[in-house]
C-alpha atoms as a PDB file:
ATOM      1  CA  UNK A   1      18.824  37.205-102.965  1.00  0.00           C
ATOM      2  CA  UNK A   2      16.012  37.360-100.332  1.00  0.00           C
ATOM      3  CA  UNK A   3      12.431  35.654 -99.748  1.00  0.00           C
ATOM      4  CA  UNK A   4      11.008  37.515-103.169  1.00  0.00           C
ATOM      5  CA  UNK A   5      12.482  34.312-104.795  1.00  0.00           C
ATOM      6  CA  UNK A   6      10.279  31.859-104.754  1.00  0.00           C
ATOM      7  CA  UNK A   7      11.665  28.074-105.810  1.00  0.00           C
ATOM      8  CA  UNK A   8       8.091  26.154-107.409  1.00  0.00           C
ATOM      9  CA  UNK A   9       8.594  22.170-106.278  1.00  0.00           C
ATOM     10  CA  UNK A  10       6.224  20.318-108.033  1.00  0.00           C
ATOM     11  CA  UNK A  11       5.716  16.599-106.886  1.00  0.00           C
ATOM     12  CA  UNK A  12       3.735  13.505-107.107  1.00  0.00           C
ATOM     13  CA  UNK A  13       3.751   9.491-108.406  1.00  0.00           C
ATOM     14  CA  UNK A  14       4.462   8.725-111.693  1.00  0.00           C
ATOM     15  CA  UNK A  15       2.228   9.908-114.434  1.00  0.00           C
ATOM     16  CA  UNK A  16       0.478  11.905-112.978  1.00  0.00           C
ATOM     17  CA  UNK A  17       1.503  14.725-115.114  1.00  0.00           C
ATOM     18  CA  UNK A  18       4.037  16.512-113.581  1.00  0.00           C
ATOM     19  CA  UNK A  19       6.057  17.203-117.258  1.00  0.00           C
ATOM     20  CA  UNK A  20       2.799  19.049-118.393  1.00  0.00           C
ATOM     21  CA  UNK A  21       2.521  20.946-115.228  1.00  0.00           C
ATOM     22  CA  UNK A  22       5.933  21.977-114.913  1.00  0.00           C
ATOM     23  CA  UNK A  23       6.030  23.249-118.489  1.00  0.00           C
ATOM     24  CA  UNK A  24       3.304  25.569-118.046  1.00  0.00           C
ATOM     25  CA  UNK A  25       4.415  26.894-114.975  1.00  0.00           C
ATOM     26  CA  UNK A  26       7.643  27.815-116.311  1.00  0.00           C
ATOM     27  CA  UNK A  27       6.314  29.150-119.573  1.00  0.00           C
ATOM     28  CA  UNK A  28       4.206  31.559-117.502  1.00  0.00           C
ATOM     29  CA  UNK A  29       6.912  32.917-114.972  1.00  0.00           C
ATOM     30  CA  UNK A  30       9.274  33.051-117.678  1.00  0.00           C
ATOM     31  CA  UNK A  31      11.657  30.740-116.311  1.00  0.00           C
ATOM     32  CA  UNK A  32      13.986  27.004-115.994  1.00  0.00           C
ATOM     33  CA  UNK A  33      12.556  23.810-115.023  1.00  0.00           C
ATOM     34  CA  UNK A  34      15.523  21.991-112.532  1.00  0.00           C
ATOM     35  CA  UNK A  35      15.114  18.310-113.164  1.00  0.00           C
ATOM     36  CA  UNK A  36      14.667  15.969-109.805  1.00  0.00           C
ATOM     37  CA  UNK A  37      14.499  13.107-110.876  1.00  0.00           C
ATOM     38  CA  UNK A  38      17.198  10.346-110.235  1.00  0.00           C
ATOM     39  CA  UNK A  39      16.655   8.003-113.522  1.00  0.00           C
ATOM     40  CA  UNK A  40      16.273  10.737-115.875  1.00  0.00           C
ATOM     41  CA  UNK A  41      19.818  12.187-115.461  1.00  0.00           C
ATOM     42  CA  UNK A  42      21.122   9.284-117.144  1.00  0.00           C
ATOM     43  CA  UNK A  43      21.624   9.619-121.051  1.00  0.00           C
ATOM     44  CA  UNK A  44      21.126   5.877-121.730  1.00  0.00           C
ATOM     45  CA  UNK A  45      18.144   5.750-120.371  1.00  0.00           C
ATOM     46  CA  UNK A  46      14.946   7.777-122.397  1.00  0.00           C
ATOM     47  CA  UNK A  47      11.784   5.626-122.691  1.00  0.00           C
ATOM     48  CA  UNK A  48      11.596   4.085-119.663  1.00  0.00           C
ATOM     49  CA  UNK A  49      12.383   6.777-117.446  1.00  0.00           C
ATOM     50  CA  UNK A  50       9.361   9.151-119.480  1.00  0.00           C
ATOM     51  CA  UNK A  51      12.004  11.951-120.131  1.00  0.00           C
ATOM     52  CA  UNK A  52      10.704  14.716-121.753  1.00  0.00           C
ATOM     53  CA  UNK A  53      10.439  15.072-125.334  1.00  0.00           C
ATOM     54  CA  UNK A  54      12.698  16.862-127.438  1.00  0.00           C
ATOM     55  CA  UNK A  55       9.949  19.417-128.482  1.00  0.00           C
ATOM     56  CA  UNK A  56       9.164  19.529-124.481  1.00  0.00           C
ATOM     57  CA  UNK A  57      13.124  20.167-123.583  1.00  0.00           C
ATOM     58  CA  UNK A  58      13.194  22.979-126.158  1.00  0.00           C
ATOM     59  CA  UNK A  59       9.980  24.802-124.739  1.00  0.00           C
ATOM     60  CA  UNK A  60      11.944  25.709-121.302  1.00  0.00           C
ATOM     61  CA  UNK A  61      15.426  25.502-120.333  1.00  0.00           C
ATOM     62  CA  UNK A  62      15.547  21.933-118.639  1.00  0.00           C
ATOM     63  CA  UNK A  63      18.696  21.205-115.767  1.00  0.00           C
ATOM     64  CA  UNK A  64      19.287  17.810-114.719  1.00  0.00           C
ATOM     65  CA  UNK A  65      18.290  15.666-117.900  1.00  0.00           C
ATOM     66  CA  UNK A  66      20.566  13.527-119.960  1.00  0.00           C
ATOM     67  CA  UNK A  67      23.874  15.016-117.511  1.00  0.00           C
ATOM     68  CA  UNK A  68      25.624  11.440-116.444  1.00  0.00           C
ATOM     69  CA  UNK A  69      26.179   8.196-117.640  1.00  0.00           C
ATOM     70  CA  UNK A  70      24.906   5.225-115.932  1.00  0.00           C
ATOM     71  CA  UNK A  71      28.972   4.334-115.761  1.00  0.00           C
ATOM     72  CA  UNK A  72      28.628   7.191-113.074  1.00  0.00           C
ATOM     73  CA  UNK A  73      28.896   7.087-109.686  1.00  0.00           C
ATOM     74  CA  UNK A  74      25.486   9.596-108.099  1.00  0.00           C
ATOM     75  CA  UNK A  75      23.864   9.729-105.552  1.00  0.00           C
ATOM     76  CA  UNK A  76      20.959  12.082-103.749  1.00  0.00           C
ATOM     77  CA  UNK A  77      23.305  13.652-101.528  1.00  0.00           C
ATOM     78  CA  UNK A  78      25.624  14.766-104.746  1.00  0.00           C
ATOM     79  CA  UNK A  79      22.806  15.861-106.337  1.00  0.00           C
ATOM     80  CA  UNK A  80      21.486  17.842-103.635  1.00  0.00           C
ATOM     81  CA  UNK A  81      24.899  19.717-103.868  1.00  0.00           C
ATOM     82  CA  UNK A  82      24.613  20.291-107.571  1.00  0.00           C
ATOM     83  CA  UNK A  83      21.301  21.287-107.976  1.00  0.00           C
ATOM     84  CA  UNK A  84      21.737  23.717-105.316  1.00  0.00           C
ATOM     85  CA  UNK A  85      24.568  25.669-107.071  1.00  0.00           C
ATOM     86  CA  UNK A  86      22.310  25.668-110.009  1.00  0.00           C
ATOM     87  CA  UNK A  87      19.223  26.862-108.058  1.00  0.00           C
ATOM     88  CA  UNK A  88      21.579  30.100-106.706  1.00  0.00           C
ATOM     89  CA  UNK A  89      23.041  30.830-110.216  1.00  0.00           C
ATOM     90  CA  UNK A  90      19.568  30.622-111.935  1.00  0.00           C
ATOM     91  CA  UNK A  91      18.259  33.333-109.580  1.00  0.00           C
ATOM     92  CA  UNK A  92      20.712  35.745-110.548  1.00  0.00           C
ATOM     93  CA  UNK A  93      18.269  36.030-113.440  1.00  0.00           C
ATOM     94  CA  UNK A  94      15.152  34.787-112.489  1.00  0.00           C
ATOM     95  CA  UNK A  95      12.533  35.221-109.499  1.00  0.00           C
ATOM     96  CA  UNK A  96      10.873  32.168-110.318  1.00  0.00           C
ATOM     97  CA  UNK A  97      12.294  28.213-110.829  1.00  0.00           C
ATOM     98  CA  UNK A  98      10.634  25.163-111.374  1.00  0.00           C
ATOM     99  CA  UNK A  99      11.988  22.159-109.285  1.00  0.00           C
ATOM    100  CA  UNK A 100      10.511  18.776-110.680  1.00  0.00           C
ATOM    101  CA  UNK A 101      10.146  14.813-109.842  1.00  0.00           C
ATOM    102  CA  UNK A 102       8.976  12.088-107.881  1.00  0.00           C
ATOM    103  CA  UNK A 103      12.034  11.142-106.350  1.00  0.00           C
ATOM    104  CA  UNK A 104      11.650  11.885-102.955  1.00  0.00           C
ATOM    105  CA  UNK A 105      15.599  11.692-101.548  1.00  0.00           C
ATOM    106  CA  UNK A 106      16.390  14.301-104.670  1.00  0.00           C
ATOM    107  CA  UNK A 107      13.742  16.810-103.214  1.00  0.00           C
ATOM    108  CA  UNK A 108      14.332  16.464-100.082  1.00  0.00           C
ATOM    109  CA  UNK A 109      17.767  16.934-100.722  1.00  0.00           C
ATOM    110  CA  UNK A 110      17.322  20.159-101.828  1.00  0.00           C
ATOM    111  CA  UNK A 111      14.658  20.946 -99.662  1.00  0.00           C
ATOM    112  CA  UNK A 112      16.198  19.816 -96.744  1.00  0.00           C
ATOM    113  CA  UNK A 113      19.765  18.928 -97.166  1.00  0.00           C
ATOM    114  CA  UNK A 114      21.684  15.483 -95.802  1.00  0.00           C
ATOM    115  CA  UNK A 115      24.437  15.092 -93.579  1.00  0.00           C
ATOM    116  CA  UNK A 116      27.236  13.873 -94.832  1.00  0.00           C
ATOM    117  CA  UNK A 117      27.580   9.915 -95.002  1.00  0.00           C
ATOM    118  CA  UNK A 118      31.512   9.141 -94.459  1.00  0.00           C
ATOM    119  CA  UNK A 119      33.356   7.251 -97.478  1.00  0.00           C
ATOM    120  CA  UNK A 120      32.499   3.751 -96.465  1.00  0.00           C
ATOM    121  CA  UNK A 121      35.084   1.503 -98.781  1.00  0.00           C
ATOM    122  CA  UNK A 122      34.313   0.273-101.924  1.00  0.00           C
ATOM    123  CA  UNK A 123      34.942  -3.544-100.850  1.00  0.00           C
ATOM    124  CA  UNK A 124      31.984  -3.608 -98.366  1.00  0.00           C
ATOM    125  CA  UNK A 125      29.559  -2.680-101.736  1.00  0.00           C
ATOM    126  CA  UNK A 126      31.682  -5.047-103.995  1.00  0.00           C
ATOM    127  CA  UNK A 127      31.059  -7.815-101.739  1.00  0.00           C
ATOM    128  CA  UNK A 128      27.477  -6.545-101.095  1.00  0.00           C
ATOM    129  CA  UNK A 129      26.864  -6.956-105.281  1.00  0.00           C
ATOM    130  CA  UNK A 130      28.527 -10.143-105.285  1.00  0.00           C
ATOM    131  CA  UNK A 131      25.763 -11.602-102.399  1.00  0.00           C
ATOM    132  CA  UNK A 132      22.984  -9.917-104.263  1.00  0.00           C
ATOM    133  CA  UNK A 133      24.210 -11.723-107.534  1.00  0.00           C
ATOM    134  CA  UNK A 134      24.697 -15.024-106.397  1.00  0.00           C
ATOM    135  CA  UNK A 135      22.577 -15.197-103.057  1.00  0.00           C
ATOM    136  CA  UNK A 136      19.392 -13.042-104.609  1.00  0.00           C
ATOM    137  CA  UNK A 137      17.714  -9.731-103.008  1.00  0.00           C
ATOM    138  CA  UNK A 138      16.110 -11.790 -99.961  1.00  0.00           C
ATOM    139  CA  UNK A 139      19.589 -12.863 -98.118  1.00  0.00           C
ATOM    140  CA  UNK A 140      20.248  -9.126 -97.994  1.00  0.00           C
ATOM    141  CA  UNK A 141      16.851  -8.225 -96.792  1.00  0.00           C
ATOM    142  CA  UNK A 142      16.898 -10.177 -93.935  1.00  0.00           C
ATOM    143  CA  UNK A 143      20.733  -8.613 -93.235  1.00  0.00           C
ATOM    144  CA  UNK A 144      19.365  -5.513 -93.492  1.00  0.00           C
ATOM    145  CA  UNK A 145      16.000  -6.473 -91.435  1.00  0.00           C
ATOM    146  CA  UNK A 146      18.510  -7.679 -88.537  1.00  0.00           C
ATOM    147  CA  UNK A 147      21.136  -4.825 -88.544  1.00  0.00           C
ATOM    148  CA  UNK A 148      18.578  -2.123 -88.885  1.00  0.00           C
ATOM    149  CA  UNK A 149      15.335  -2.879 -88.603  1.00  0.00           C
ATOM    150  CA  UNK A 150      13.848   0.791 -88.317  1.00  0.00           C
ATOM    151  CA  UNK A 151      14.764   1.555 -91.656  1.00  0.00           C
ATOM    152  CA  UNK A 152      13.707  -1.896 -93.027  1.00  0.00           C
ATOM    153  CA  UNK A 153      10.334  -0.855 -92.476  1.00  0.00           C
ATOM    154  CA  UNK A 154      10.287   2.779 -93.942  1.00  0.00           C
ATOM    155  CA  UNK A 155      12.032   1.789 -97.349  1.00  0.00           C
ATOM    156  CA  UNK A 156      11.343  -0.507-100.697  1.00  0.00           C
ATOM    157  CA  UNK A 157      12.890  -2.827 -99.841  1.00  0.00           C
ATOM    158  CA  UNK A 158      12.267  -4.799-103.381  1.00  0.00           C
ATOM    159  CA  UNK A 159      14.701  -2.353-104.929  1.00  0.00           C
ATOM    160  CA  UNK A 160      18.567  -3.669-104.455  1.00  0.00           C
ATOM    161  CA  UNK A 161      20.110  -0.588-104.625  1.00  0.00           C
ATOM    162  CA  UNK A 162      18.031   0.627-101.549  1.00  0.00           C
ATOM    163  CA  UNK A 163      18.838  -2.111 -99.675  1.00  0.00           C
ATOM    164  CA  UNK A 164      22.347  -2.450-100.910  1.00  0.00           C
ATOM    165  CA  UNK A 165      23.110   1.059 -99.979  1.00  0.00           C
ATOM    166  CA  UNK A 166      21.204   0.812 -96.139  1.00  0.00           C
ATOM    167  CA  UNK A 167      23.645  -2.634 -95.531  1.00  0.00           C
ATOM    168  CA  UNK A 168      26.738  -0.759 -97.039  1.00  0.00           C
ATOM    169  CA  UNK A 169      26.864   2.405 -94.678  1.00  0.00           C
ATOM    170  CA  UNK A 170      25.797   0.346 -91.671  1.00  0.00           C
ATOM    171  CA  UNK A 171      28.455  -2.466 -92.408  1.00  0.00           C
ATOM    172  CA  UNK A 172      30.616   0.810 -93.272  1.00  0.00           C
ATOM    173  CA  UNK A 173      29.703   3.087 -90.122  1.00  0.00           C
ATOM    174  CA  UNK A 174      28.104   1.253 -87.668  1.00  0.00           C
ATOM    175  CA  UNK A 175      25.136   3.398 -88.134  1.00  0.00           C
ATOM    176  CA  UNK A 176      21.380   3.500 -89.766  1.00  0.00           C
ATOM    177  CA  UNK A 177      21.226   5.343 -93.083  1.00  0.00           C
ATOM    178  CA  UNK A 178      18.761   7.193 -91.239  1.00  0.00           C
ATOM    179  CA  UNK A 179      20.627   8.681 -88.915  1.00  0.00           C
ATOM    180  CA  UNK A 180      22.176  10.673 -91.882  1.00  0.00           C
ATOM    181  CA  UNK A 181      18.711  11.996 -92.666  1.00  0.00           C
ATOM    182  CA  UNK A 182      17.376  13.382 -89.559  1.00  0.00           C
ATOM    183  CA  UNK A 183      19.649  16.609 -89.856  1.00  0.00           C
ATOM    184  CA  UNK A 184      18.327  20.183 -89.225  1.00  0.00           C
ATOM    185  CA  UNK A 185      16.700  21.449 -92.582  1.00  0.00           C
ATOM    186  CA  UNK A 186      18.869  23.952 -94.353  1.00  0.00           C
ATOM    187  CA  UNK A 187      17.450  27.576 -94.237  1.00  0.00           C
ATOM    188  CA  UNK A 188      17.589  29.115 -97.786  1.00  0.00           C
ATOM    189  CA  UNK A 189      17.608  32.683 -98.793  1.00  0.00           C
ATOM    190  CA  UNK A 190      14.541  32.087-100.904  1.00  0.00           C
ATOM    191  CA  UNK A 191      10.871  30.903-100.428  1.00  0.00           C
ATOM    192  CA  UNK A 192       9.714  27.349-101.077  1.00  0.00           C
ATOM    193  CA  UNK A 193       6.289  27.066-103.003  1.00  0.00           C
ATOM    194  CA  UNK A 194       5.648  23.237-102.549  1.00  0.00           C
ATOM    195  CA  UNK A 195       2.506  21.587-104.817  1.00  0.00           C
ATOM    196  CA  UNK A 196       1.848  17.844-105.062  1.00  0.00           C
ATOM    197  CA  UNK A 197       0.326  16.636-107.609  1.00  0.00           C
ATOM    198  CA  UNK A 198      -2.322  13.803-106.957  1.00  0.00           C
ATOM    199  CA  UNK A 199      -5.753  12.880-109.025  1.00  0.00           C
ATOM    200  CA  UNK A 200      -7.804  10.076-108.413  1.00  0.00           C
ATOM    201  CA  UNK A 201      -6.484   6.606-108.172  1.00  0.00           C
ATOM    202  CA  UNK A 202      -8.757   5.114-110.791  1.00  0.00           C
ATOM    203  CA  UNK A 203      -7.287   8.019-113.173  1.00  0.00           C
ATOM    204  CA  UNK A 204      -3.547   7.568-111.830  1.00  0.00           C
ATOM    205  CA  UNK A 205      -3.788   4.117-112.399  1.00  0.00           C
ATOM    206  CA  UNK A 206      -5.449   4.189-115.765  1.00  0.00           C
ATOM    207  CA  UNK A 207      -2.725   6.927-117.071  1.00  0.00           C
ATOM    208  CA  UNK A 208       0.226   4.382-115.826  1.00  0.00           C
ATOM    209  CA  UNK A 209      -1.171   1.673-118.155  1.00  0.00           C
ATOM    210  CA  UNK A 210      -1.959   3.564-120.695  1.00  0.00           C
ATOM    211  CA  UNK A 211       1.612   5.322-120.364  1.00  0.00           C
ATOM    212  CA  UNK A 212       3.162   2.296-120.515  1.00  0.00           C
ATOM    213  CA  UNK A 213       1.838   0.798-123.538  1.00  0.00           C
ATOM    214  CA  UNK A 214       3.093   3.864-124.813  1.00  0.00           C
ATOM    215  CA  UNK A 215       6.819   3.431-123.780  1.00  0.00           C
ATOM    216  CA  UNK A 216       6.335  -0.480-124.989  1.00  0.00           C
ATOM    217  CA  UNK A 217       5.132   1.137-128.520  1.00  0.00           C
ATOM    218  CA  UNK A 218       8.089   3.579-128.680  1.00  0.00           C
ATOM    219  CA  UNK A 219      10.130   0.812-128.070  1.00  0.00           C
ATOM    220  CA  UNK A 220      11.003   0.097-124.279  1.00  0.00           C
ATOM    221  CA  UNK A 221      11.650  -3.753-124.559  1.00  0.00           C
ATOM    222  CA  UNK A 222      14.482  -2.815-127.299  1.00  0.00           C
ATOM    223  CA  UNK A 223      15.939   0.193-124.953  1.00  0.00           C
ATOM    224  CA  UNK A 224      16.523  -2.475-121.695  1.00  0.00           C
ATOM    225  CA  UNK A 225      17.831  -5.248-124.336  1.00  0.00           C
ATOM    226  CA  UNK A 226      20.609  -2.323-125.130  1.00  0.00           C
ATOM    227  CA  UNK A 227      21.141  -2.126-121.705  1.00  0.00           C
ATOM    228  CA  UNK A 228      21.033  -5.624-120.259  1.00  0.00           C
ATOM    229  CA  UNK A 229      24.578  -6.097-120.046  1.00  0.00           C
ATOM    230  CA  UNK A 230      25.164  -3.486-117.701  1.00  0.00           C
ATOM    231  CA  UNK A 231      21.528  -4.556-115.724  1.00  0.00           C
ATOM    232  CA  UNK A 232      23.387  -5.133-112.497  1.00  0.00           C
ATOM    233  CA  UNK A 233      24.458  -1.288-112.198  1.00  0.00           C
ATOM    234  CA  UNK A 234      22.423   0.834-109.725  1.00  0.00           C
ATOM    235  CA  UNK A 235      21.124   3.109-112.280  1.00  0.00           C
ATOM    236  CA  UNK A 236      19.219   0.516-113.426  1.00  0.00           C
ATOM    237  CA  UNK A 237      17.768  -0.969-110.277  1.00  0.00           C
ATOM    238  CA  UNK A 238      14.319   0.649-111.192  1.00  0.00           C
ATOM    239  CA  UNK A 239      10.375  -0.570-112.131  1.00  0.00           C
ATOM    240  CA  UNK A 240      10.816  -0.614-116.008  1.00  0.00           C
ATOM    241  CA  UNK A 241      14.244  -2.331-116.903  1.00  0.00           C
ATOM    242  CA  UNK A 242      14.269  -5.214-114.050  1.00  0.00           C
ATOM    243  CA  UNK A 243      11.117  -6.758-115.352  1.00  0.00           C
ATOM    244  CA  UNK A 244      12.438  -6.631-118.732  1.00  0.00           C
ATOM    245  CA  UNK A 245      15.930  -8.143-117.777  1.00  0.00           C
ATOM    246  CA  UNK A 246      13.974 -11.093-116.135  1.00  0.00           C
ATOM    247  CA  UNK A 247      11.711 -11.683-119.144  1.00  0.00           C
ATOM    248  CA  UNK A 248      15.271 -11.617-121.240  1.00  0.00           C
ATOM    249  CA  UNK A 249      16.233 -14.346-118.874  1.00  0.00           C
ATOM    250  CA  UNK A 250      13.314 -16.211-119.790  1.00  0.00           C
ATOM    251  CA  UNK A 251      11.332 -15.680-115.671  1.00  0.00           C
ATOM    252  CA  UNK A 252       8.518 -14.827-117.898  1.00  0.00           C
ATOM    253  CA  UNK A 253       6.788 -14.706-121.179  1.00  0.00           C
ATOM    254  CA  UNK A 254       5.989 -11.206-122.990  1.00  0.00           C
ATOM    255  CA  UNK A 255       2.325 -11.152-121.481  1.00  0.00           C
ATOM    256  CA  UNK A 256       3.426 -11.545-117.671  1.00  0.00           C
ATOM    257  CA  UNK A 257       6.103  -9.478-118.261  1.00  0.00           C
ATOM    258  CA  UNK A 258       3.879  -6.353-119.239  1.00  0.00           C
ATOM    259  CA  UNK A 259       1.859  -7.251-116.372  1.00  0.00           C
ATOM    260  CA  UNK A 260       4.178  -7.039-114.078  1.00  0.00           C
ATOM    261  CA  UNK A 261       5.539  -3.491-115.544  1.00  0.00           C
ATOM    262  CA  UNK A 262       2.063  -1.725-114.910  1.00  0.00           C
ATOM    263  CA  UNK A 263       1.782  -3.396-111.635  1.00  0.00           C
ATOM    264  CA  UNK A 264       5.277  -2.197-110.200  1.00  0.00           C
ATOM    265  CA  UNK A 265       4.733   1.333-111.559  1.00  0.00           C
ATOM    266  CA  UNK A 266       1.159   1.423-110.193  1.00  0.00           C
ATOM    267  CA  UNK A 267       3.412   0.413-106.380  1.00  0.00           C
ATOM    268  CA  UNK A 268       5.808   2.627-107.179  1.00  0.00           C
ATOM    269  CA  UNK A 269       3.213   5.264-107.272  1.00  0.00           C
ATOM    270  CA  UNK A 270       1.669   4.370-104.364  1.00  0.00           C
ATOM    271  CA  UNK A 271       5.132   4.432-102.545  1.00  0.00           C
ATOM    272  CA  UNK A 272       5.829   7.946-104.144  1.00  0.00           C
ATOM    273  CA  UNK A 273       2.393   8.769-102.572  1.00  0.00           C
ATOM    274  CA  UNK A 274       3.149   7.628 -99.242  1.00  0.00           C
ATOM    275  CA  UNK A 275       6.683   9.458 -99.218  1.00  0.00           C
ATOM    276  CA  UNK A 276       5.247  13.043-100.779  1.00  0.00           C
ATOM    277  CA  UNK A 277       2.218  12.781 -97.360  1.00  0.00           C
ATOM    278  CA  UNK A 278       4.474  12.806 -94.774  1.00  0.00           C
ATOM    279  CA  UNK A 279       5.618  16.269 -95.923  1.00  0.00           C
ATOM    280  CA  UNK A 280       2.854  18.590 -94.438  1.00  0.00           C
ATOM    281  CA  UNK A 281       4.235  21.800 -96.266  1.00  0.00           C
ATOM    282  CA  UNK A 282       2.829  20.250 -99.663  1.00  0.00           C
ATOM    283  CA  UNK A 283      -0.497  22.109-101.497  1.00  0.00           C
ATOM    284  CA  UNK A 284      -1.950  19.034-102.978  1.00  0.00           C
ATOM    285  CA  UNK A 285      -3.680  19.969-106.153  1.00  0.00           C
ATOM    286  CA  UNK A 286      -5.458  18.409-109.778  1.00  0.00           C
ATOM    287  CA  UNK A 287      -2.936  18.284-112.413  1.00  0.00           C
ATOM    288  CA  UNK A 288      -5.247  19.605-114.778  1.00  0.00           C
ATOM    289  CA  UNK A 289      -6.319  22.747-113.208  1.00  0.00           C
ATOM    290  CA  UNK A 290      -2.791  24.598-114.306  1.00  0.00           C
ATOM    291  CA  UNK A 291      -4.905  28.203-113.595  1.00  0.00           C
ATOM    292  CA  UNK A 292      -5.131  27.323-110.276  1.00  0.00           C
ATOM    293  CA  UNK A 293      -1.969  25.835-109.747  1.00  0.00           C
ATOM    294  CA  UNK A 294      -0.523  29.244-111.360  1.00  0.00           C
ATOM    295  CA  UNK A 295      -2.471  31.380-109.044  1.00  0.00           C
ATOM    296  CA  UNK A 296      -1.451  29.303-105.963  1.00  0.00           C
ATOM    297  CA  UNK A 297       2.044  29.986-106.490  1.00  0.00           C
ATOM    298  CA  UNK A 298       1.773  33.958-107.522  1.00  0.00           C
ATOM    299  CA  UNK A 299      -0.270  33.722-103.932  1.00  0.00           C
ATOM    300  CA  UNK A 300       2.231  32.279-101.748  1.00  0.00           C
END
């Protein structure tokens, strides 16, 4: 394997149209699509995590879709692992690969690699889930503001897994998540080809609302009712179930609750956004100009 490999990442916020993008690129080169995307592993989980279609998933071979169950224990780090030894066995037989998502800790994982975060035991989390169900998500963000308050300020902190997993490996290890972060970047035997994918935010925000009235036609509200019972689970800490759980528990009425789901993906976007800019190595091009997009990468 050598540097005539070239591995296609393809990022940006939610909606944007990464599927569309990715799909075309892989068509053209001939090649796989690797999934990074931390919700739509899950096979539980379809309409609000904007998986692919079935006619999309049989246009390209697609890695990393439908693989766990949210019973499953996962995490960036794993996956960074796994997708890895997927990466290397798909260029046996290809020169090109698609790698996929807006979740930032999955590429970077590849991209980058973690160090290793020691087992921290399992009754530090139990007892973290146990505050969080009883004592609500601000206790533990003002634990977490006061044991590490670096890393307060560089993560969403209104999602409880994030903040739930910072407190666990600092109660665990005596150190900042962080710290587990800032290793040297792995050096891979291929080349990295890295295009964000960014339009205006009047359009971005427009396609988010218009996406989700789609998911609510196709029938999100039914797909987190199925799912409420296991809504405490980490998988399903995410902008798309939580506002449906607390409209199930009567917090709001249908209208607020729809609200509330294109406002928290429209954040989520613009925290996706945020993430994706720090990275200086990313080409930031239209969505919609897939001829240009194609030529950057046979370029590069």
């Amino acid at each position: 394997m050598n540097q005539q490999k070239k591995l296609v990442v393809l990022v940006g916020p939610t909606a944007v149209g990464k599927t569309a993008v990715a799909l075309n690129v892989a068509r053209y080169f001939n090649t796989a699509i690797v999934s990074a995307d931390s919700r739509q592993i899950f096979r539980e989980m379809t309409i609000g995590t904007a998986k692919p279609t079935p006619a999309e998933l049989s246009m390209v071979p697609h890695h990393f879709i439908n693989t766990h169950s949210i019973h499953d224990s996962y995490d960036a780090a794993q996956y960074g692992r796994d997708a890895l030894n997927c990466i290397h066995k798909l260029f046996e037989s290809h020169d090109h690969l698609v790698l996929c998502g807006g979740s930032g800790l999955y590429i970077k994982a590849v991209c980058e690699g973690f160090d290793e975060i020691p087992e921290v035991p399992a009754e530090i989390r139990e007892q973290l889930v146990t505050e969080f169900q009883t004592a609500g998500l601000g206790n533990l963000q003002q634990k977490l503001k006061q044991l590490d308050p670096e890393h307060f300020e560089n993560i969403d902190t209104q999602n409880p897994q994030r903040v739930i997993r910072a407190l666990e490996v600092i109660l665990g290890t005596g150190l900042s998540i962080s710290s587990f972060h800032n290793n040297k970047k792995i050096k891979h035997d291929f080349h990295l080809v890295k295009i964000g994918l960014e339009c205006t935010r009047e359009v971005l925000y427009e396609r988010i609302n218009r996406r989700m009235d789609n998911m609510i036609t196709e029938g999100l509200f039914d797909e987190a009712a199925s799912l409420y019972a296991n809504k405490h689970m980490n998988a399903l800490q995410t902008v798309g179930y939580q506002e449906i759980f607390d409209f199930m528990d009567g917090k709001y009425d249908r209208e607020e609750t729809i609200r509330l789901l294109k406002r928290n993906s429209r954040r989520y976007a613009k925290r996706q956004l945020t993430w994706f800019h720090r990275d200086g190595e990313i080409i930031w091009m239209d969505p919609a100009k897939i001829d240009d997009i194609i030529a950057m990468v046979s370029n590069n």
